[in-house]
C-alpha atoms as a PDB file:
ATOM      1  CA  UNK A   1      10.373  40.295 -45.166  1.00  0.00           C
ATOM      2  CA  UNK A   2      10.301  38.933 -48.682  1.00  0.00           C
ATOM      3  CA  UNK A   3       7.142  38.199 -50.051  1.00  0.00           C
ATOM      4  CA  UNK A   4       6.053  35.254 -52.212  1.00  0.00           C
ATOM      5  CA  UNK A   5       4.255  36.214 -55.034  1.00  0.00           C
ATOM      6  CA  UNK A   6       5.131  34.096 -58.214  1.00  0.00           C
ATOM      7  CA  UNK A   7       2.158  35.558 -60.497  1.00  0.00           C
ATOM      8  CA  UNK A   8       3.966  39.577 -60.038  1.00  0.00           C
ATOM      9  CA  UNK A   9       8.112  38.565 -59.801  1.00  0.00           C
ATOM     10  CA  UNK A  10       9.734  38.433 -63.034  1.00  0.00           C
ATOM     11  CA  UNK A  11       6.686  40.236 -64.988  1.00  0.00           C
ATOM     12  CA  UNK A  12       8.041  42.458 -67.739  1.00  0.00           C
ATOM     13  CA  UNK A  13       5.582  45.377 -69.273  1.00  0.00           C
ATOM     14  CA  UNK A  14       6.530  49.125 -70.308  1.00  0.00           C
ATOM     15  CA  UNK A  15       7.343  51.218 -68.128  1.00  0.00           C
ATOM     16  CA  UNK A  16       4.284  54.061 -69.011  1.00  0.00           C
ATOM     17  CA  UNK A  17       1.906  51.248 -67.989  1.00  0.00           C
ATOM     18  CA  UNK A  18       3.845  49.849 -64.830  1.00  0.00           C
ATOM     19  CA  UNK A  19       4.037  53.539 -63.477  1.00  0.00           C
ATOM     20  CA  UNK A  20       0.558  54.216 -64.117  1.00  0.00           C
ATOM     21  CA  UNK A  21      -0.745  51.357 -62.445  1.00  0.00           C
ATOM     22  CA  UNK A  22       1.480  50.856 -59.754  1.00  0.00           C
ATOM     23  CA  UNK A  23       0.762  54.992 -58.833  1.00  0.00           C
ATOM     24  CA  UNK A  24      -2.846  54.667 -58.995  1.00  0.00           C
ATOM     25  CA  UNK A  25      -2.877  52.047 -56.670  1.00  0.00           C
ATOM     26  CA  UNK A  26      -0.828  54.827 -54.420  1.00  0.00           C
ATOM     27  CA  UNK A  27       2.286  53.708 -54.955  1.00  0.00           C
ATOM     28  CA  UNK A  28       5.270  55.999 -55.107  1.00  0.00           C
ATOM     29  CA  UNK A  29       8.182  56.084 -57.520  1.00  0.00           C
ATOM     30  CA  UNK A  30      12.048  55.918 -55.443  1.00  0.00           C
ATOM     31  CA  UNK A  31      15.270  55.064 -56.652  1.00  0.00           C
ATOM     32  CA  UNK A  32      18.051  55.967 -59.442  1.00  0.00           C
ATOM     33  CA  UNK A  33      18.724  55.210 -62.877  1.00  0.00           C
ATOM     34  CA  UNK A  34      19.715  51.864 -62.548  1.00  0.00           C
ATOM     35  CA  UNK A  35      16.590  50.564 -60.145  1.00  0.00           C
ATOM     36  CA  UNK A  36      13.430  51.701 -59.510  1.00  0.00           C
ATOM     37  CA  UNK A  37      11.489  50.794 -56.544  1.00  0.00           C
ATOM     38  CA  UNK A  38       7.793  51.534 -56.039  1.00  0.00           C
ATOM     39  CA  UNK A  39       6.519  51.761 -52.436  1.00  0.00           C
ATOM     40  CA  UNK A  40       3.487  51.961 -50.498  1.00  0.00           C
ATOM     41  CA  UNK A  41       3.052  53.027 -46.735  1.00  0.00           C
ATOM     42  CA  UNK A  42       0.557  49.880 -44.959  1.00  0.00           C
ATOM     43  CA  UNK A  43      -0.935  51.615 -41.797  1.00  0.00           C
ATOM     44  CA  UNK A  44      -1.875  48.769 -39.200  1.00  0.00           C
ATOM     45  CA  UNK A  45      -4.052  50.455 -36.763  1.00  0.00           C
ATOM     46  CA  UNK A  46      -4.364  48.199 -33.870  1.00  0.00           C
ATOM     47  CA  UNK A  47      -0.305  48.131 -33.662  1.00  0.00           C
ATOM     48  CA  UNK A  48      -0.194  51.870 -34.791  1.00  0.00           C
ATOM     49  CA  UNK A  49       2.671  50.840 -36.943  1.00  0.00           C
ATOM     50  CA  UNK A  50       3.618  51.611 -40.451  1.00  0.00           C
ATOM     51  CA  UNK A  51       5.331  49.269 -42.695  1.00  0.00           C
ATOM     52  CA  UNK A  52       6.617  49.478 -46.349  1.00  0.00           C
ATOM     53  CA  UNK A  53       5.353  47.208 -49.139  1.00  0.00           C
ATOM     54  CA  UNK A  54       7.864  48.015 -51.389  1.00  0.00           C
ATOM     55  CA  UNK A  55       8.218  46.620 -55.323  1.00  0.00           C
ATOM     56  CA  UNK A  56      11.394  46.728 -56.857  1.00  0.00           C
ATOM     57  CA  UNK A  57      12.239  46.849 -60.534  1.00  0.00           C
ATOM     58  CA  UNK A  58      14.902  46.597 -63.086  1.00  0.00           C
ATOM     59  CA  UNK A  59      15.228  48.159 -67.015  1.00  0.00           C
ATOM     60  CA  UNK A  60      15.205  44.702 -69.360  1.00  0.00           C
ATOM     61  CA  UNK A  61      17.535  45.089 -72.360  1.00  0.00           C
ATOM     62  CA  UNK A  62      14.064  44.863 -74.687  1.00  0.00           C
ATOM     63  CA  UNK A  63      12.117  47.788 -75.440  1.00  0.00           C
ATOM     64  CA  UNK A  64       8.265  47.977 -76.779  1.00  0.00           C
ATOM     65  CA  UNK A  65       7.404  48.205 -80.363  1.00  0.00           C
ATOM     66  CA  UNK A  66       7.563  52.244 -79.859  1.00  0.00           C
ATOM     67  CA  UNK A  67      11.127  52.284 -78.179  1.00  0.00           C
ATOM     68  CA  UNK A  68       9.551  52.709 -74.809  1.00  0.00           C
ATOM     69  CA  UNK A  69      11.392  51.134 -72.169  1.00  0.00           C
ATOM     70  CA  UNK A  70      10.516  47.565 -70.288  1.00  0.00           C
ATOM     71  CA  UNK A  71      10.648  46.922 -66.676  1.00  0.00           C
ATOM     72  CA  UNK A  72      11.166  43.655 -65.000  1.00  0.00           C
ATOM     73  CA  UNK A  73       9.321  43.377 -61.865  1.00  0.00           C
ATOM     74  CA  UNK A  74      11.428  41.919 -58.620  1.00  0.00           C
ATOM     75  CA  UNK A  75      10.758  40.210 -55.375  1.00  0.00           C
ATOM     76  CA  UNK A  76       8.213  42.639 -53.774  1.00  0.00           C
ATOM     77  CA  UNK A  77       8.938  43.002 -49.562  1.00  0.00           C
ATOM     78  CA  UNK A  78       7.155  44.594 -46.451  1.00  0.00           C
ATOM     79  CA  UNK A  79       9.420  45.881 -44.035  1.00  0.00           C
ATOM     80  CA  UNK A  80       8.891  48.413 -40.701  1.00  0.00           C
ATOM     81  CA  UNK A  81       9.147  51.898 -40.793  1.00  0.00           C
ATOM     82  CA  UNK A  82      11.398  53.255 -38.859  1.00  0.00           C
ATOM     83  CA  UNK A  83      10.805  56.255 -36.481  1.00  0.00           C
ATOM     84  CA  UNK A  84      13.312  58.221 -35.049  1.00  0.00           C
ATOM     85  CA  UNK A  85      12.448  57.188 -31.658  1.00  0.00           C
ATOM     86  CA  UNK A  86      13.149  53.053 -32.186  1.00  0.00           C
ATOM     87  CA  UNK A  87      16.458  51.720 -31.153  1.00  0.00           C
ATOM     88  CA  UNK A  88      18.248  49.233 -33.757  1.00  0.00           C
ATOM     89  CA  UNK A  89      18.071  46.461 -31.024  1.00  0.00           C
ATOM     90  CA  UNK A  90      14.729  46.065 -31.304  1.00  0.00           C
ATOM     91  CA  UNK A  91      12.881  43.184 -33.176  1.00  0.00           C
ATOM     92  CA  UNK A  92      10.163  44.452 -35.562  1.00  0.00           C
ATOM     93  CA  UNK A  93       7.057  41.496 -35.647  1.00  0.00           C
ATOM     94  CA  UNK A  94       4.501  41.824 -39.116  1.00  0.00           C
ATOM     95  CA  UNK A  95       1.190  40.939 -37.961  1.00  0.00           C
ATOM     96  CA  UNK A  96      -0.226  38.593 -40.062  1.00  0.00           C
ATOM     97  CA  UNK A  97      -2.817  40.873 -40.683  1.00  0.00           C
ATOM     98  CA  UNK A  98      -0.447  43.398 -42.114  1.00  0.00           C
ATOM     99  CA  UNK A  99       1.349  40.735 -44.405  1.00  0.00           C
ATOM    100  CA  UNK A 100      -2.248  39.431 -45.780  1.00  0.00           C
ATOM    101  CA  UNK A 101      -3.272  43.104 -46.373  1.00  0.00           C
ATOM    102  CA  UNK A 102       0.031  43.341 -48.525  1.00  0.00           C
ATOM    103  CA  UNK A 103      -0.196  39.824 -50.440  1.00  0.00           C
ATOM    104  CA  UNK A 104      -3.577  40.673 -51.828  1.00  0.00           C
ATOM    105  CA  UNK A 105      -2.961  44.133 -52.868  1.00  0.00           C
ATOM    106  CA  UNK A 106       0.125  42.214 -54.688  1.00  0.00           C
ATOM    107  CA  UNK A 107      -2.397  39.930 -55.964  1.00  0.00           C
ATOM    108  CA  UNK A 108      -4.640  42.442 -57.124  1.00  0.00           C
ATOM    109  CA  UNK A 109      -1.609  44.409 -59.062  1.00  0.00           C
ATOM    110  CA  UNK A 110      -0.719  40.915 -60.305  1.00  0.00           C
ATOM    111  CA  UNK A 111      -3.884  40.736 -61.900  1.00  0.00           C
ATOM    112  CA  UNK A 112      -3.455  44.151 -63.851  1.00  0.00           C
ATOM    113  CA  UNK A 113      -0.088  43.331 -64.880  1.00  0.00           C
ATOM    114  CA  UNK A 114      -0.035  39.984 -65.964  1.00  0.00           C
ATOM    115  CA  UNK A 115      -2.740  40.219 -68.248  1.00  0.00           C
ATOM    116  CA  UNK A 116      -2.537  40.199 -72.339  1.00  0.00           C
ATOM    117  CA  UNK A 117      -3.870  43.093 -72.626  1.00  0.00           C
ATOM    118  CA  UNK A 118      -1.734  45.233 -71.555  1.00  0.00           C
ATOM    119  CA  UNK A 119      -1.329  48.193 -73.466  1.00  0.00           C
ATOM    120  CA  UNK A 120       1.580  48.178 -76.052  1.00  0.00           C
END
């Protein structure tokens, strides 16, 4: 499930910074050369279900003022994690209390990210 958050899509910052942030907010580092993703396991307790937020990104052609890399934040998305024990055929539901947990802990990276002051 795609999630709408216009403040964090399309947010470029180095790469040092994005990682740092991103991880302290426990977010771990997947993917290849080419893309990173950064995802974070949401517990929901009263389902006792576990879903991905996950955060992808993509190397701009720009690089800071000290040759460091940039990284161009994508469409973040919450999906279900899958168990071993679940059948394809069956239809995964978000609770909304799940998909509000993830839009504000978007918001609140949003708010770390898109500011000025971001260190160069």
């Amino acid at each position: 499930m795609r999630l709408k958050n216009k403040t964090l899509t399309g947010v470029v910052q180095p790469l040092s910074y994005v990682d740092k942030m991103l991880r302290q907010q426990g977010f771990h580092r997947s993917g290849g050369d080419s893309m990173l993703t950064y995802d974070v396991v949401m517990y929901d307790s009263a389902s006792s279900s576990a879903y991905f937020l996950r955060i992808p990104t993509n190397y701009t052609s720009t690089t800071t003022g000290k040759g460091e890399l940039n990284v161009k934040l994508g469409h973040p998305y919450l999906e279900a994690k899958f168990y071993m024990n679940t059948t394809s055929e069956e239809v995964f539901f978000i609770p909304k209390a799940v998909r509000e947990a993830a839009e504000h802990k978007l918001a609140e990276i949003a708010d770390y990210l898109s500011s000025p002051s971001a260190p160069s």
